[in-house]
C-alpha atoms as a PDB file:
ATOM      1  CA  UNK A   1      71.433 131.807 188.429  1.00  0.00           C
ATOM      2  CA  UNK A   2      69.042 131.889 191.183  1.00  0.00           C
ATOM      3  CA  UNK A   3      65.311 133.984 190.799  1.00  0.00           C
ATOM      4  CA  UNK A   4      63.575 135.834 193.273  1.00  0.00           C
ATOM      5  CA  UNK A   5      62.025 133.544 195.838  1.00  0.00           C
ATOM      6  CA  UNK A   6      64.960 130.542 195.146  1.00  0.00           C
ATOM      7  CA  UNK A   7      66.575 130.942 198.402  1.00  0.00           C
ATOM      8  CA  UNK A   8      62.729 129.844 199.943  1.00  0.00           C
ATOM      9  CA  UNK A   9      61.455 126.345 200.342  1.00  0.00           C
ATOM     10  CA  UNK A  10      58.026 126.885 198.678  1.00  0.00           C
ATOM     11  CA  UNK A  11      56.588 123.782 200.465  1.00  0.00           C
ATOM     12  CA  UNK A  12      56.948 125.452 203.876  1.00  0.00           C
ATOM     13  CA  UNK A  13      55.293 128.661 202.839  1.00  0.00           C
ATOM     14  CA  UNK A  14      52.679 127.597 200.592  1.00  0.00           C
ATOM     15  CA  UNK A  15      50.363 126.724 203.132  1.00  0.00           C
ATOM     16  CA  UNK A  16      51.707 128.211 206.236  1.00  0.00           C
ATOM     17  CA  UNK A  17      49.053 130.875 206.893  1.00  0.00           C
ATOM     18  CA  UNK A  18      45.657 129.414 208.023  1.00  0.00           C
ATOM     19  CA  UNK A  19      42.542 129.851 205.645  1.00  0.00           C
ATOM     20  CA  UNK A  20      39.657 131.290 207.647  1.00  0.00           C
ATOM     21  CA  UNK A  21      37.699 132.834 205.469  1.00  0.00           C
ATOM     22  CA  UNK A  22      37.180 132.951 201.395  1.00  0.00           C
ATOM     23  CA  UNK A  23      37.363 130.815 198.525  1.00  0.00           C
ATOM     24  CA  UNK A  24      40.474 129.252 199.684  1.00  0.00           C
ATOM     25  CA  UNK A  25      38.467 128.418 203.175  1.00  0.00           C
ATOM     26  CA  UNK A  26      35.586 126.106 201.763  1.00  0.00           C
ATOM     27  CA  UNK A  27      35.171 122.827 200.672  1.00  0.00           C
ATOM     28  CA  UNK A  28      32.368 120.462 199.867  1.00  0.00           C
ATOM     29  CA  UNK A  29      31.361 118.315 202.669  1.00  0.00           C
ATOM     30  CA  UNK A  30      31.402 115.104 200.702  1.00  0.00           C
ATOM     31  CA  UNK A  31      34.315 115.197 198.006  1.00  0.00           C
ATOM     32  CA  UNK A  32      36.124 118.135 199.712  1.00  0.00           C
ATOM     33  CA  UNK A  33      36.096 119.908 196.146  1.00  0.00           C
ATOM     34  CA  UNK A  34      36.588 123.721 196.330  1.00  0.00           C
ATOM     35  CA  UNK A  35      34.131 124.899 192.685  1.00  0.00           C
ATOM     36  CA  UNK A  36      30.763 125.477 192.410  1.00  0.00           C
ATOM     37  CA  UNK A  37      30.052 125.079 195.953  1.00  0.00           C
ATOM     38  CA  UNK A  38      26.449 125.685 196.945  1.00  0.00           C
ATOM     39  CA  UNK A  39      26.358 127.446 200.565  1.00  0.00           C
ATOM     40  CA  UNK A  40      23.020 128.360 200.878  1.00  0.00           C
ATOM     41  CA  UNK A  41      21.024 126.964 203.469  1.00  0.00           C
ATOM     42  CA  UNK A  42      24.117 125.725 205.141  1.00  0.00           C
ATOM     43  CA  UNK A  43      24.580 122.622 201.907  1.00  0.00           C
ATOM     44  CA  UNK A  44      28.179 123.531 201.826  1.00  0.00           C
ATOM     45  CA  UNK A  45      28.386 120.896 198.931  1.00  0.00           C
ATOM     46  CA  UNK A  46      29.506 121.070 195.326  1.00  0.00           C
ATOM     47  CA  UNK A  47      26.751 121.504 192.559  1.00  0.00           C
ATOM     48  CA  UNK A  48      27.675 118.028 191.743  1.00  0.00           C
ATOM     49  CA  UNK A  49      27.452 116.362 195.395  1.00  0.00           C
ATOM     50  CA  UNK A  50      24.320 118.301 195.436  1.00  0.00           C
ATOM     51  CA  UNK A  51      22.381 116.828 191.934  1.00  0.00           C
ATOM     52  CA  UNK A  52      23.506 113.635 193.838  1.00  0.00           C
ATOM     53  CA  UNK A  53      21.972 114.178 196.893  1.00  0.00           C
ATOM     54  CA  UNK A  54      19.441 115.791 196.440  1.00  0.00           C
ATOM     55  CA  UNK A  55      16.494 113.868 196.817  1.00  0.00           C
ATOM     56  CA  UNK A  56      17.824 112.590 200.035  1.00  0.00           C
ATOM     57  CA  UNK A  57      18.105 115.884 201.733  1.00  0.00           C
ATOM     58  CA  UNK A  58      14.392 116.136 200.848  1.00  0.00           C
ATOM     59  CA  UNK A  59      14.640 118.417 197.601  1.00  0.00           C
ATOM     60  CA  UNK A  60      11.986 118.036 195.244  1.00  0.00           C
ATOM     61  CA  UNK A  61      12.461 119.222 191.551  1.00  0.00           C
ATOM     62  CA  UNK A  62       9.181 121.435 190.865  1.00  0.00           C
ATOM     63  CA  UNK A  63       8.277 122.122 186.967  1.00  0.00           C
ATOM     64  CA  UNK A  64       8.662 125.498 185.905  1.00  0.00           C
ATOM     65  CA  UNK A  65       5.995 125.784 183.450  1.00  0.00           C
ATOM     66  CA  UNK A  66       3.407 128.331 184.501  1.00  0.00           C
ATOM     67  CA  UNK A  67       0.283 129.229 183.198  1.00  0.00           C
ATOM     68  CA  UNK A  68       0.144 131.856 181.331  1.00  0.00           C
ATOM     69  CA  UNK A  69      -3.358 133.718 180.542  1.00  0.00           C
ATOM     70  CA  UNK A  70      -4.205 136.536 177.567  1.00  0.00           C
ATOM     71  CA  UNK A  71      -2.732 139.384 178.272  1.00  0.00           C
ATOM     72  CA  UNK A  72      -5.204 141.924 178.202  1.00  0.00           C
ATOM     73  CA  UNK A  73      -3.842 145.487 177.403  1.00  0.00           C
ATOM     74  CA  UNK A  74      -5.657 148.822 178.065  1.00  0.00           C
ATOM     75  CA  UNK A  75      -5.258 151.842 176.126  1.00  0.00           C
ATOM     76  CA  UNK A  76      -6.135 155.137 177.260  1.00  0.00           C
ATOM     77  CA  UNK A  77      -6.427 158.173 174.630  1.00  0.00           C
ATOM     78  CA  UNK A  78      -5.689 161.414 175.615  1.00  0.00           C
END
């Protein structure tokens, strides 16, 4: 009749340890989702929060075509 872990409230145990560190510790700063947070730098936000703020944190989107000249190969016979 009764499972293993039936006699426990789950509600009190879910939670009861504190989350210092990992996945589990880390939210976004502005929507206080927990996937695809960005932490570098210190952003702390979600790749979301982050396309939407961006401009006001003082990112600029650069283009990422280069120029590319002729490669120029050298061959040496031995």
């Amino acid at each position: 009749m009764g499972g293993v872990g039936q006699n426990f409230n789950s509600n009190k145990l879910w939670n009861s340890h504190p989350k210092k560190f990992g996945p589990g510790s880390r939210r976004c700063r502005s929507c206080s989702n927990r996937h695809g947070l960005i932490r570098k730098y210190g952003l702390n936000m979600c790749r979301q929060c982050f396309r939407e703020y961006a401009s006001d944190i003082g990112f600029k989107k650069v283009s990422r075509i280069f120029n590319v000249g002729i490669l120029k190969f050298r061959f040496s016979v031995t």
